[in-house]
PDB file of N, CA and C in Angstrom:
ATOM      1  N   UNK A   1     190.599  64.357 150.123  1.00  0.00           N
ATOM      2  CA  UNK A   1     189.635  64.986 149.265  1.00  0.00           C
ATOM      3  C   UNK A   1     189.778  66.500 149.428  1.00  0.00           C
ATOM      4  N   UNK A   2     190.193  67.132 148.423  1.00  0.00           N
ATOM      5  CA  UNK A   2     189.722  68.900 148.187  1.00  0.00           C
ATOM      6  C   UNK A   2     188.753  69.209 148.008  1.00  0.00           C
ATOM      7  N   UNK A   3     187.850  70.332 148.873  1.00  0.00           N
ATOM      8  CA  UNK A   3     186.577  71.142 148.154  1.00  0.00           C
ATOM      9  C   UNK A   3     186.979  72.640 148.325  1.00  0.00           C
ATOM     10  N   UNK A   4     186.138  73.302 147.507  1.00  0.00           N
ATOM     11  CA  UNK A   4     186.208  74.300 147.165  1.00  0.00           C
ATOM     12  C   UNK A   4     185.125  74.993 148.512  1.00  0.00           C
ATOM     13  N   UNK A   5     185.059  76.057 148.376  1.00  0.00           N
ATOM     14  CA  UNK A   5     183.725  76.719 149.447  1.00  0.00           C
ATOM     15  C   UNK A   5     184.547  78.448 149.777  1.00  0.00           C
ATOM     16  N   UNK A   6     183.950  78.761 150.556  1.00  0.00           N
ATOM     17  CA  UNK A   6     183.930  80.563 150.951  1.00  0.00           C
ATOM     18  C   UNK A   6     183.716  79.876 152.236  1.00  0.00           C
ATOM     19  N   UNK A   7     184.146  80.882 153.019  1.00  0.00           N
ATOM     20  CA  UNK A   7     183.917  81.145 154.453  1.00  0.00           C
ATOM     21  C   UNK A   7     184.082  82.928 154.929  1.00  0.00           C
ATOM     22  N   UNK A   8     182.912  82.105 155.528  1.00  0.00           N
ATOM     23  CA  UNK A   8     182.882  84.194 155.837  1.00  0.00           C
ATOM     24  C   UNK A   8     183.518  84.389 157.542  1.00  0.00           C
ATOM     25  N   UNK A   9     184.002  86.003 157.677  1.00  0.00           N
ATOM     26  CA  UNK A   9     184.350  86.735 158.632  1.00  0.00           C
ATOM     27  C   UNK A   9     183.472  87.389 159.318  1.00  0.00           C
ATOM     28  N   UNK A  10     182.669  86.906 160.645  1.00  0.00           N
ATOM     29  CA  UNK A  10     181.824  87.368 161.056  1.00  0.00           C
ATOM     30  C   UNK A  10     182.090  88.392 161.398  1.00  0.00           C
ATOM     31  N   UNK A  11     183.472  89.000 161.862  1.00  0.00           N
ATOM     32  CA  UNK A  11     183.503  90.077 162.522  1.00  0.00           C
ATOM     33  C   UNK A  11     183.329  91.577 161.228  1.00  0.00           C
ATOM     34  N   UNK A  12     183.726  91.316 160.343  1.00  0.00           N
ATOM     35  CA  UNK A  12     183.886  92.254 158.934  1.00  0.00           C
ATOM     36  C   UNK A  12     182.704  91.852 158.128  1.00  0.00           C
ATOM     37  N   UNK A  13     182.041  90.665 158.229  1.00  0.00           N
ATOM     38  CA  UNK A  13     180.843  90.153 157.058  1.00  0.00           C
ATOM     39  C   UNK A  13     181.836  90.017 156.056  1.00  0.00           C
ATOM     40  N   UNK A  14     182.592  89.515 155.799  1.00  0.00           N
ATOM     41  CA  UNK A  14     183.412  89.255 154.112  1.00  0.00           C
ATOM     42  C   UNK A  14     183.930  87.901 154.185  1.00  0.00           C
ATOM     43  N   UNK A  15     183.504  87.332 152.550  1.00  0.00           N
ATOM     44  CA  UNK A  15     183.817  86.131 152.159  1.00  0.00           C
ATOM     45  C   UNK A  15     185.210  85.890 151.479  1.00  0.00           C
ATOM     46  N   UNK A  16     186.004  84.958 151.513  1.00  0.00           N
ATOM     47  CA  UNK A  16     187.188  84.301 151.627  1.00  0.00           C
ATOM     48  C   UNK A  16     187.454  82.924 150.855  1.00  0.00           C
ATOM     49  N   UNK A  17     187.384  83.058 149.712  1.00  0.00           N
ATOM     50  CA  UNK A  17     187.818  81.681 149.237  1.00  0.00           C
ATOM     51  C   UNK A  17     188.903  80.819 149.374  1.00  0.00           C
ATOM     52  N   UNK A  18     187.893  79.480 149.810  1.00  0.00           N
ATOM     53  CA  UNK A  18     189.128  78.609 150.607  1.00  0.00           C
ATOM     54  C   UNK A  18     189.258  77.488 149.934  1.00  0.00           C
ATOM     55  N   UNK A  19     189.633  76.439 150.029  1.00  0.00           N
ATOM     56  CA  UNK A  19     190.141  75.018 149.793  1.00  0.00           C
ATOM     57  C   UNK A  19     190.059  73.789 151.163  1.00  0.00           C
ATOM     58  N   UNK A  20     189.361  73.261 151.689  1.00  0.00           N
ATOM     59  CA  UNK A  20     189.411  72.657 152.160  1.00  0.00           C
ATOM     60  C   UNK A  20     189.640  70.909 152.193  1.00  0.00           C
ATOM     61  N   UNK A  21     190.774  70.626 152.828  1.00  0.00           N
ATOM     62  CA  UNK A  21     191.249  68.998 152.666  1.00  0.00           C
ATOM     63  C   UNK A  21     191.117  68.069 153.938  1.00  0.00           C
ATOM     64  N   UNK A  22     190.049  66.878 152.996  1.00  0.00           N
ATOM     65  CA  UNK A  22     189.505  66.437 154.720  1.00  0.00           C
ATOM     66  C   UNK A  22     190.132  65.228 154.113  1.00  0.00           C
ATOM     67  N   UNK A  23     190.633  64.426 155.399  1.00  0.00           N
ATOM     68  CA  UNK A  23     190.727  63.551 155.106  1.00  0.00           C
ATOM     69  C   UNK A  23     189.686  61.838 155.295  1.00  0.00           C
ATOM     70  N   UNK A  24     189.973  61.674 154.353  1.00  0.00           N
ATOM     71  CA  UNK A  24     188.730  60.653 154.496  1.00  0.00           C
ATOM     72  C   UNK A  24     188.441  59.156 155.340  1.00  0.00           C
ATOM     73  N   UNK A  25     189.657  58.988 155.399  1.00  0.00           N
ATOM     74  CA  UNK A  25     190.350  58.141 155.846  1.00  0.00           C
ATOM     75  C   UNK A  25     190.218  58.203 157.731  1.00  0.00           C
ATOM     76  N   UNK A  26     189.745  59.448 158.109  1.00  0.00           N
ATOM     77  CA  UNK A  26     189.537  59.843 159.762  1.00  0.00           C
ATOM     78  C   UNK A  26     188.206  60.896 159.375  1.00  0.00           C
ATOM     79  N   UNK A  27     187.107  60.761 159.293  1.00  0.00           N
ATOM     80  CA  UNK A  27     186.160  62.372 159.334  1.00  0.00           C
ATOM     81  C   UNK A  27     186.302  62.729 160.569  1.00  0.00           C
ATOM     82  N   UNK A  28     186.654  62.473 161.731  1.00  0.00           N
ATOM     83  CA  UNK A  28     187.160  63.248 163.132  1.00  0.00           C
ATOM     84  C   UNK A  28     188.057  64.319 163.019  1.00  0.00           C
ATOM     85  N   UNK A  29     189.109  63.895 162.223  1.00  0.00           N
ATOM     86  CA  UNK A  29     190.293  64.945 162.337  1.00  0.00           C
ATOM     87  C   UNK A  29     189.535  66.280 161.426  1.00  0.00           C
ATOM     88  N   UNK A  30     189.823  67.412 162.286  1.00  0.00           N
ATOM     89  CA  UNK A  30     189.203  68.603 161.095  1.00  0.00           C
ATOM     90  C   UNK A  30     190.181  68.569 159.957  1.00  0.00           C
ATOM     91  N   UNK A  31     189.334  69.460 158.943  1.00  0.00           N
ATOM     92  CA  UNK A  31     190.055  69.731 157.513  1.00  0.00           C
ATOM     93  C   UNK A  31     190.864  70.720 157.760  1.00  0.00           C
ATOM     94  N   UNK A  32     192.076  70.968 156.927  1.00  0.00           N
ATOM     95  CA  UNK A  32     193.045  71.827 156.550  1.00  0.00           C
ATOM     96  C   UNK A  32     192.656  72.879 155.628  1.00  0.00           C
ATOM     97  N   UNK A  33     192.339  74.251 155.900  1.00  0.00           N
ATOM     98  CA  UNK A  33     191.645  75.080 155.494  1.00  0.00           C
ATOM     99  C   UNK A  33     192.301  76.372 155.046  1.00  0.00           C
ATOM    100  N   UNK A  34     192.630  75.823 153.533  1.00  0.00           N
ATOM    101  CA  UNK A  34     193.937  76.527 152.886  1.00  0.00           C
ATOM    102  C   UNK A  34     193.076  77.973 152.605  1.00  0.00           C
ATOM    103  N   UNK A  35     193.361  79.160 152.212  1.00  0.00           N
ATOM    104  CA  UNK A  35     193.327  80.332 150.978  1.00  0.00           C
ATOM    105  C   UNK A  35     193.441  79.801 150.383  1.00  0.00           C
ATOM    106  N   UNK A  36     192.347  80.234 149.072  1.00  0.00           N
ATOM    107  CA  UNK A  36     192.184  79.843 147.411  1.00  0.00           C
ATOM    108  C   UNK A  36     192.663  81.466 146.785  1.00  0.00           C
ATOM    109  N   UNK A  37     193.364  81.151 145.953  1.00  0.00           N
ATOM    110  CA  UNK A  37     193.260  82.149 145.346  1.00  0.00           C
ATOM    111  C   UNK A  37     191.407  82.494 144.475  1.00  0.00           C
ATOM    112  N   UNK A  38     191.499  83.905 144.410  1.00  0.00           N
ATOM    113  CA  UNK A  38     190.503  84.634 144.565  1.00  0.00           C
ATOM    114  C   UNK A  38     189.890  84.435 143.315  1.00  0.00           C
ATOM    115  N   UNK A  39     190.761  83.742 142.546  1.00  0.00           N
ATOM    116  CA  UNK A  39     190.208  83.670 140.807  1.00  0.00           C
ATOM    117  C   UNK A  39     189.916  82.101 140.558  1.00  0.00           C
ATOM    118  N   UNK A  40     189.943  81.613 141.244  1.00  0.00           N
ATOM    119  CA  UNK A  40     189.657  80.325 141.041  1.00  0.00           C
ATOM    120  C   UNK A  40     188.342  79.945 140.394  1.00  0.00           C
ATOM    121  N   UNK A  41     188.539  78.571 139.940  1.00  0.00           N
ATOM    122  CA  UNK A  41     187.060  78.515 138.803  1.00  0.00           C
ATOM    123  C   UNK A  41     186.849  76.895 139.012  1.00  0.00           C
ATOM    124  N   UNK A  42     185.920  76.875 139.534  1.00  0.00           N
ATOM    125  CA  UNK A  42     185.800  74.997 140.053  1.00  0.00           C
ATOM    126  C   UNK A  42     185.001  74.472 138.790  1.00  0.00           C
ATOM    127  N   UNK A  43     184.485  74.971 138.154  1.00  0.00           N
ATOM    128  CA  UNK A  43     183.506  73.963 137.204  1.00  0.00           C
ATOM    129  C   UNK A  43     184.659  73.619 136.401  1.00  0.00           C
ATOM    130  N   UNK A  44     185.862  73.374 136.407  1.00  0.00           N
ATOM    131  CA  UNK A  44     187.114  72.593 135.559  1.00  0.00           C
ATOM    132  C   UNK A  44     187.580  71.482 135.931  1.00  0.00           C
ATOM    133  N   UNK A  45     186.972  71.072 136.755  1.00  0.00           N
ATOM    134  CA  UNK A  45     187.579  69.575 137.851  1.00  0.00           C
ATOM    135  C   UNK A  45     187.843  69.450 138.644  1.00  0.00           C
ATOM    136  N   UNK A  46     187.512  71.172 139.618  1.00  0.00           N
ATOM    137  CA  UNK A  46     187.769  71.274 140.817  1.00  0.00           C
ATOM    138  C   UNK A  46     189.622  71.330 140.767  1.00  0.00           C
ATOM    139  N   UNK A  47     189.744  71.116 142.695  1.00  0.00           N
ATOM    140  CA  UNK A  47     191.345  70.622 142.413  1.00  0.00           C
ATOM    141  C   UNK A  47     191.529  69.455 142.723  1.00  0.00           C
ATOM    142  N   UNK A  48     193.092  69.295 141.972  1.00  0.00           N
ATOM    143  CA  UNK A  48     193.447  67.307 141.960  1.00  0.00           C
ATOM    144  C   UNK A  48     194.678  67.967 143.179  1.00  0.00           C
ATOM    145  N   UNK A  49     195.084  66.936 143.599  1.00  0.00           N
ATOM    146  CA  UNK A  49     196.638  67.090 144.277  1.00  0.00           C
ATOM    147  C   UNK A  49     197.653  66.627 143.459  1.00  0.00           C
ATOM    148  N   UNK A  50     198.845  66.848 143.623  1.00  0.00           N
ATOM    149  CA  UNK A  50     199.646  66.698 142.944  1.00  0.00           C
ATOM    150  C   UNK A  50     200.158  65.225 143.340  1.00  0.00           C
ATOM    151  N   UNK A  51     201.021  65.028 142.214  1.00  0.00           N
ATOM    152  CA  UNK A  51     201.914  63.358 142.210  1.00  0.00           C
ATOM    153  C   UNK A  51     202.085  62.859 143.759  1.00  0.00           C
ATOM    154  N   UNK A  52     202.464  64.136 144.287  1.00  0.00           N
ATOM    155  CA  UNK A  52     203.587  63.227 145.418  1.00  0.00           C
ATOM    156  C   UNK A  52     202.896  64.322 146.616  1.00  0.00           C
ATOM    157  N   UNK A  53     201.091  64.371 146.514  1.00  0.00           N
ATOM    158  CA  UNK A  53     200.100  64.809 147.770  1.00  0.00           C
ATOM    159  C   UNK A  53     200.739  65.978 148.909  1.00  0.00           C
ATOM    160  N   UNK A  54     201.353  66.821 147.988  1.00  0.00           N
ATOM    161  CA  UNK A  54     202.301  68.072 148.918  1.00  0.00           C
ATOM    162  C   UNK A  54     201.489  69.334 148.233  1.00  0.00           C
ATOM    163  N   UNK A  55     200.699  69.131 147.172  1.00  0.00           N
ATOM    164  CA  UNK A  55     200.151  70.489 147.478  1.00  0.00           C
ATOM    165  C   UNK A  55     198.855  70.273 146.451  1.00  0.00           C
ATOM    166  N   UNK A  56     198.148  70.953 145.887  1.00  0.00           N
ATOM    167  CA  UNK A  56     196.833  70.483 145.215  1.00  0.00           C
ATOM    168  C   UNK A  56     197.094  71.714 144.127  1.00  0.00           C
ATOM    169  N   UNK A  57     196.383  71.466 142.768  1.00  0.00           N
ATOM    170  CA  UNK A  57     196.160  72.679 141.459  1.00  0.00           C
ATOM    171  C   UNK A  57     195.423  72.462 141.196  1.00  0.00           C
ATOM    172  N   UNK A  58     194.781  74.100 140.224  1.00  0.00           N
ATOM    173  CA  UNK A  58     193.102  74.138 140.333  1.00  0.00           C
ATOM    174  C   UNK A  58     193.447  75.333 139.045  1.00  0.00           C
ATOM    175  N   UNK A  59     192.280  75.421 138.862  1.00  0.00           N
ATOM    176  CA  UNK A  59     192.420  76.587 137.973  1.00  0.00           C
ATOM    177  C   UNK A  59     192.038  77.566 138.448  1.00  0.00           C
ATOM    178  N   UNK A  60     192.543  78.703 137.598  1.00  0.00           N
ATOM    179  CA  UNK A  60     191.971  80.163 137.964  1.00  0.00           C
ATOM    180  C   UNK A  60     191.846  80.969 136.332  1.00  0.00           C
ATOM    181  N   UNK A  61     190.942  82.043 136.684  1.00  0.00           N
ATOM    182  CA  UNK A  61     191.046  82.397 135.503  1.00  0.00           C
ATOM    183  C   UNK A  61     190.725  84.468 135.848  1.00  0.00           C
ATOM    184  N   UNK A  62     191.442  84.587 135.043  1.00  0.00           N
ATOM    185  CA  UNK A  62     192.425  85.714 134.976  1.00  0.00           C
ATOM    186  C   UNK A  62     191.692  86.816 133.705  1.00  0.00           C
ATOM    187  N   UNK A  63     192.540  87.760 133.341  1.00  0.00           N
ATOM    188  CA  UNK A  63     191.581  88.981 132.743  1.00  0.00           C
ATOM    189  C   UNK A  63     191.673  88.215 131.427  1.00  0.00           C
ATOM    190  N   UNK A  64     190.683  88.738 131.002  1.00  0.00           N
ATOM    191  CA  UNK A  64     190.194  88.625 129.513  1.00  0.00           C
ATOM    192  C   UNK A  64     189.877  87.202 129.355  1.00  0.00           C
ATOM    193  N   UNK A  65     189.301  86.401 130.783  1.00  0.00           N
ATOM    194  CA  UNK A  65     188.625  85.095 130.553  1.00  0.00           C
ATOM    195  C   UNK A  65     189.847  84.297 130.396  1.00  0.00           C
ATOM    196  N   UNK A  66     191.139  84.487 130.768  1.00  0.00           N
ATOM    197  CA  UNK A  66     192.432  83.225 130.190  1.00  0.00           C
ATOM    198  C   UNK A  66     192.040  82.541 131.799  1.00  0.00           C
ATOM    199  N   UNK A  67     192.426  80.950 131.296  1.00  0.00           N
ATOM    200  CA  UNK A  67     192.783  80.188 132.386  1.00  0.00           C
ATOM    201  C   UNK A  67     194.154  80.066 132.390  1.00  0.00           C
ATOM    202  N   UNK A  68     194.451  79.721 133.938  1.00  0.00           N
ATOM    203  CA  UNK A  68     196.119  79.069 134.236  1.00  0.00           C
ATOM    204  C   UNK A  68     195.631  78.291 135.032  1.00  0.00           C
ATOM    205  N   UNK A  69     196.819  77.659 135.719  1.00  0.00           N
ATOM    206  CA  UNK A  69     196.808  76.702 136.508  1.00  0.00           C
ATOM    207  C   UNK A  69     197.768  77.418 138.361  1.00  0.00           C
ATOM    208  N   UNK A  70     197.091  77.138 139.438  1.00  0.00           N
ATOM    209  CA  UNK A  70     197.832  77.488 140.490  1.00  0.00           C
ATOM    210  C   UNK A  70     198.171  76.451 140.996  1.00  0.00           C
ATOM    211  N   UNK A  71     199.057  76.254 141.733  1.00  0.00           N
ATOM    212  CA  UNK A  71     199.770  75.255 142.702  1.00  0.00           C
ATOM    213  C   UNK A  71     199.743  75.973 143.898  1.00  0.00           C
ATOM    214  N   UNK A  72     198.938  75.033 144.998  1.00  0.00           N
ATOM    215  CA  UNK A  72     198.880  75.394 146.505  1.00  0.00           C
ATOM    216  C   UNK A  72     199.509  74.932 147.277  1.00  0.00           C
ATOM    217  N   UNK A  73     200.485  75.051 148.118  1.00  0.00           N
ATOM    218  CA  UNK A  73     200.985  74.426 148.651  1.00  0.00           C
ATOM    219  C   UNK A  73     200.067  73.721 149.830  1.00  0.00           C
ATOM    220  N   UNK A  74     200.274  72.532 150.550  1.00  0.00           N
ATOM    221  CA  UNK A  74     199.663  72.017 151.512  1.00  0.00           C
ATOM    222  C   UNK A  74     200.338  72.354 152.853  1.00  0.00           C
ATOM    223  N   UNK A  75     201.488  72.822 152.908  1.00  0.00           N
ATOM    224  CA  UNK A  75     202.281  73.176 154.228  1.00  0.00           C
ATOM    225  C   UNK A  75     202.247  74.645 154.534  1.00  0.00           C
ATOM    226  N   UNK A  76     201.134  75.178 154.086  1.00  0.00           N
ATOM    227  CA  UNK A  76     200.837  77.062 154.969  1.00  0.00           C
ATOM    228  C   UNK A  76     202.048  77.472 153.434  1.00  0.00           C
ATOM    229  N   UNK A  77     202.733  77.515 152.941  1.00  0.00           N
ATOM    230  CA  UNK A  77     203.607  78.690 151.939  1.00  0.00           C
ATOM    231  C   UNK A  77     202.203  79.007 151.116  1.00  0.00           C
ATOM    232  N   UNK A  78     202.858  80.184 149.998  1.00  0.00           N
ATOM    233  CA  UNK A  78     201.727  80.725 149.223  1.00  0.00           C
ATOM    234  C   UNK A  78     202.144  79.969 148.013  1.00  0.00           C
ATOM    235  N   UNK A  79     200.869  79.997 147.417  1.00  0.00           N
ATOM    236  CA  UNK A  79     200.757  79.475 146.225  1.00  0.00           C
ATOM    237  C   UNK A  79     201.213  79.946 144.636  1.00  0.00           C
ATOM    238  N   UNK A  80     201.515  79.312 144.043  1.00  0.00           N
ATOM    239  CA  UNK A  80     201.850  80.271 142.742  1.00  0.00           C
ATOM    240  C   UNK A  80     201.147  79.579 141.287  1.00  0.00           C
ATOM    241  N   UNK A  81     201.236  80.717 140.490  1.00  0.00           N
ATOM    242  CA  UNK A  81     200.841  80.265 139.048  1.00  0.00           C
ATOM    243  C   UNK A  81     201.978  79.056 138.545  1.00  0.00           C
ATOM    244  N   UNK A  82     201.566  77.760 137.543  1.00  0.00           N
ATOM    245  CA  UNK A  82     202.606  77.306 137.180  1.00  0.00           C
ATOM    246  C   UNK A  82     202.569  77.617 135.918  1.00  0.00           C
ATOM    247  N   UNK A  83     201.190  78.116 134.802  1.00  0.00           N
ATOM    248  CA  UNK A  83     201.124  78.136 133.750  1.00  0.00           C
ATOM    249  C   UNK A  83     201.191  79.487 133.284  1.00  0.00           C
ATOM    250  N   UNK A  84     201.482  79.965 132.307  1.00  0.00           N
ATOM    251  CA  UNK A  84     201.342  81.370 131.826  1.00  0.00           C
ATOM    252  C   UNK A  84     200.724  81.559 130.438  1.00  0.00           C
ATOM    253  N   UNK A  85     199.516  81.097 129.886  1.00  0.00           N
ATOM    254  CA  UNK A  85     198.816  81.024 128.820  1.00  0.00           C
ATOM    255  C   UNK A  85     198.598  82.128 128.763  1.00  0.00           C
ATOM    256  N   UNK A  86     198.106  82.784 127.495  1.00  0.00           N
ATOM    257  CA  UNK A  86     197.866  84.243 127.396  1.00  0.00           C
ATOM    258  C   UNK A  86     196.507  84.367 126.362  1.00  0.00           C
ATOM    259  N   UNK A  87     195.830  83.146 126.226  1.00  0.00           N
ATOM    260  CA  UNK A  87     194.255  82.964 125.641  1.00  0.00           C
ATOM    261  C   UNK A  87     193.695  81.650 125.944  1.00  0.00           C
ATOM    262  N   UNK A  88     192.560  81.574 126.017  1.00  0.00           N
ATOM    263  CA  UNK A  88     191.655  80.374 125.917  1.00  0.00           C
ATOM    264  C   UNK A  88     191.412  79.746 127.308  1.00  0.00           C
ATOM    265  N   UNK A  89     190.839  78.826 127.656  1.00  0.00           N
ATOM    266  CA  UNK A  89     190.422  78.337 128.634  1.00  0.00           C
ATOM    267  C   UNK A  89     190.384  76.755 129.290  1.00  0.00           C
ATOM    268  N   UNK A  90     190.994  76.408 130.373  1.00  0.00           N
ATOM    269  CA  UNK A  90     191.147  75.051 130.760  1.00  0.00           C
ATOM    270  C   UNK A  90     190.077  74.259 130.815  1.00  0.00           C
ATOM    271  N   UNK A  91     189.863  73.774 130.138  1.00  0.00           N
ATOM    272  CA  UNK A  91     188.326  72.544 130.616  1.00  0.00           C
ATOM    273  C   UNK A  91     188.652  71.218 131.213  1.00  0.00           C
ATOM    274  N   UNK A  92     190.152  70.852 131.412  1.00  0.00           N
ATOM    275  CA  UNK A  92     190.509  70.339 132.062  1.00  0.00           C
ATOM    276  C   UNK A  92     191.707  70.035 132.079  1.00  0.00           C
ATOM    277  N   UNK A  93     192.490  68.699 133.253  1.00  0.00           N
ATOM    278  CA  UNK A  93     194.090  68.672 133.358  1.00  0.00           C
ATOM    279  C   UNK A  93     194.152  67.171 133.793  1.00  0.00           C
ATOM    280  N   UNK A  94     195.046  66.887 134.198  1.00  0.00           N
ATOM    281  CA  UNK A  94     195.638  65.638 134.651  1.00  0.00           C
ATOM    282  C   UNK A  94     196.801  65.433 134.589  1.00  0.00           C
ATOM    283  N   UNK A  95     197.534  64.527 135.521  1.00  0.00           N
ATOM    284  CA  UNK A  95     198.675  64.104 135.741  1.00  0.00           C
ATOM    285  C   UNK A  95     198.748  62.891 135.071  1.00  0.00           C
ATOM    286  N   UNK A  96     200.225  62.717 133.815  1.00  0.00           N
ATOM    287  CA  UNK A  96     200.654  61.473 133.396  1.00  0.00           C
ATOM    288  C   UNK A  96     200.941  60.478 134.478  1.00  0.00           C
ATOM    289  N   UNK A  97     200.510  58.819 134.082  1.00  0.00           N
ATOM    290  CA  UNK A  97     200.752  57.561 135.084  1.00  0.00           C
ATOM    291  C   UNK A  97     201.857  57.767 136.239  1.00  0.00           C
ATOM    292  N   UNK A  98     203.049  58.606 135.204  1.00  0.00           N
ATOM    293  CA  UNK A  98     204.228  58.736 136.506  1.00  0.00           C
ATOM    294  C   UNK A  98     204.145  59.577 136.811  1.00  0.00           C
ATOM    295  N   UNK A  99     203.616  60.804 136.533  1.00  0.00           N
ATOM    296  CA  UNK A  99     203.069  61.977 137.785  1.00  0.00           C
ATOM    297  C   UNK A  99     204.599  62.768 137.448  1.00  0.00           C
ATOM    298  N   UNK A 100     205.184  62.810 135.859  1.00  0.00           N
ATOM    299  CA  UNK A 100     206.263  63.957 135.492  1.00  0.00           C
ATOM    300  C   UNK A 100     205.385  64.556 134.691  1.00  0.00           C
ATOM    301  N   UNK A 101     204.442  64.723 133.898  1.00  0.00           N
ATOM    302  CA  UNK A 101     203.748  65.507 133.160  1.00  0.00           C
ATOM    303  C   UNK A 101     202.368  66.107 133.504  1.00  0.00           C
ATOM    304  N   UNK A 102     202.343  66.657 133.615  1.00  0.00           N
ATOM    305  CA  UNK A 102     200.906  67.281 132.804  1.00  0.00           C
ATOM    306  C   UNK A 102     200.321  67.843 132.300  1.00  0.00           C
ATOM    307  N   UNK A 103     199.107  67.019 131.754  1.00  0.00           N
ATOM    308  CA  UNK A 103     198.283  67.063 130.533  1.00  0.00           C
ATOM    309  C   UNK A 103     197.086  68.458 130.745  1.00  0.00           C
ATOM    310  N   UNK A 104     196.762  69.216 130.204  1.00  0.00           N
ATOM    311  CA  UNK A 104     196.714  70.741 130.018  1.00  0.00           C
ATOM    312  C   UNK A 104     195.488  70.847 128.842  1.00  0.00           C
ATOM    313  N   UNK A 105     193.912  70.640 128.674  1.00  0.00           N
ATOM    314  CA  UNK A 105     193.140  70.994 127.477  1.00  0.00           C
ATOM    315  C   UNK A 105     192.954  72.148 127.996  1.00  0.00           C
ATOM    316  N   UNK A 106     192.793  72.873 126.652  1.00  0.00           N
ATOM    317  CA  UNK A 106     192.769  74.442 126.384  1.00  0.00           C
ATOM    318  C   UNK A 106     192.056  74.468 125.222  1.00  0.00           C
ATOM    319  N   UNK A 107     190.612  75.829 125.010  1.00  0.00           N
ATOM    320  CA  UNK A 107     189.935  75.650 124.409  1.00  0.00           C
ATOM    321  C   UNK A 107     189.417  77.061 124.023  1.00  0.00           C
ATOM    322  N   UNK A 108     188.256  77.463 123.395  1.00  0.00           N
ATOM    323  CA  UNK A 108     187.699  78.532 123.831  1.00  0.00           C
ATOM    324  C   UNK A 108     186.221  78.125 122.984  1.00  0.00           C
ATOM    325  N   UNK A 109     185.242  78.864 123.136  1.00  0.00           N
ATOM    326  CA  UNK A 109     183.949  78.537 122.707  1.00  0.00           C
ATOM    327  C   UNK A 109     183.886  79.901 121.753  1.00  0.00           C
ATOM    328  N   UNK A 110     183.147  79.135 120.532  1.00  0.00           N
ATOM    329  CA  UNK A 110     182.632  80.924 119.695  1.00  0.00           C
ATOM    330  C   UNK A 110     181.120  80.906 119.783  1.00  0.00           C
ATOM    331  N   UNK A 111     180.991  82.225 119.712  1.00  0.00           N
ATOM    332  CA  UNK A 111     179.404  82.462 119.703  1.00  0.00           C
ATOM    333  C   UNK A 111     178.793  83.256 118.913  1.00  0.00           C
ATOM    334  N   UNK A 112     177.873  83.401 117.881  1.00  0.00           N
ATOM    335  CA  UNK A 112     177.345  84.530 117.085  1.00  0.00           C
ATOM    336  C   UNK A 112     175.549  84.688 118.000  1.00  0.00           C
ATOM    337  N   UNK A 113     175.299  85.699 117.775  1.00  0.00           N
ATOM    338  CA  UNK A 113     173.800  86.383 118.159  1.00  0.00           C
ATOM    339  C   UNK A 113     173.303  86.593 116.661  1.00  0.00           C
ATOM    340  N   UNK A 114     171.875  85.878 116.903  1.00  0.00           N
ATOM    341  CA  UNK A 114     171.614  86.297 115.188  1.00  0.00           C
ATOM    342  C   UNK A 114     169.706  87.140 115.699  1.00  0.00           C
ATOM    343  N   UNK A 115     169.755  88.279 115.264  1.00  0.00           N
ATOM    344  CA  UNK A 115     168.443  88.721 115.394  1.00  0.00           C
ATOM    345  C   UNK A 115     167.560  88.564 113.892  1.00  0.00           C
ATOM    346  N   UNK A 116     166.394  87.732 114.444  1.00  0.00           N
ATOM    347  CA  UNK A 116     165.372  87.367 112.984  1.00  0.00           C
ATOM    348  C   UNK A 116     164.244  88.400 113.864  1.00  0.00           C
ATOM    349  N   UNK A 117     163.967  89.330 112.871  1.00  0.00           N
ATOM    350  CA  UNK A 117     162.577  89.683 112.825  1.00  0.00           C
ATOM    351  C   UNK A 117     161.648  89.584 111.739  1.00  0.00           C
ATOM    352  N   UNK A 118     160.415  89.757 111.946  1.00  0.00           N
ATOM    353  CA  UNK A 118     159.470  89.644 110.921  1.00  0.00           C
ATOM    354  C   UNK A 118     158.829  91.095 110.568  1.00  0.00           C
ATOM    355  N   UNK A 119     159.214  91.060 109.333  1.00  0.00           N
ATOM    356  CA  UNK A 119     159.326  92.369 108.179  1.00  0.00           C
ATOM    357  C   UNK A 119     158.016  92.487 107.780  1.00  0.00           C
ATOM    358  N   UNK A 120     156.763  91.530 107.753  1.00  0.00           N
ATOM    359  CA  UNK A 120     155.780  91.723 106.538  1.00  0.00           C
ATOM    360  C   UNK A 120     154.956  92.507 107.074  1.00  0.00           C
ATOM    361  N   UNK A 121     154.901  92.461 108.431  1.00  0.00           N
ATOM    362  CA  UNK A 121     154.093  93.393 109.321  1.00  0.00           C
ATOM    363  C   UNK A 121     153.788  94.861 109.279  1.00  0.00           C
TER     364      UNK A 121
END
């Protein structure tokens, strides 16, 4: 299981977004307590792990509100972008049955502001 969370630096007071992977299967053994990248955005499904459980992707989202997708590795390397979208936003992902594809929604929301006032006054 992946969760998302901050952990702070008592010695500096500063928070640190992390990734933590517990396994469920032992709650004795502590979790593996990766760096998240700093842009990360959990209300998208959180992160899944990948096909073959070597590293986990999550989203992040980047200037002007774009989402991508990061890949973390699970063995300490750094993580990288796999997607390079240049508008709109992930609301969610998934891996095809055989775990060679994946599936990628991309979206964006519109919004108008409408001001009604009352004139007769």
């Amino acid at each position: 299981m992946a969760e998302y969370g901050t952990v702070v630096d008592k010695a500096t007071n500063t928070y640190t977004s992390s990734i933590a992977i517990v396994n469920t299967d032992s709650f004795t053994a502590p979790p593996l307590v990766l760096p998240a990248d700093p842009r990360i955005t959990v209300a998208n499904g959180g992160a899944q792990f990948t096909p073959d459980n070597q590293a986990i992707v999550y989203t992040i989202r980047g200037e002007n509100n774009v989402d991508n997708l990061w890949l973390q590795p699970l063995n300490g390397k750094p993580g990288r972008q796999i997607t390079q979208f240049l508008s709109d936003q992930i609301p969610g992902f998934g891996w095809s049955p055989d775990g060679k594809k994946l599936l990628v929604g991309r979206g964006h929301t519109e919004s108008d502001v409408v001001l009604l006032s009352d004139t007769s006054k």
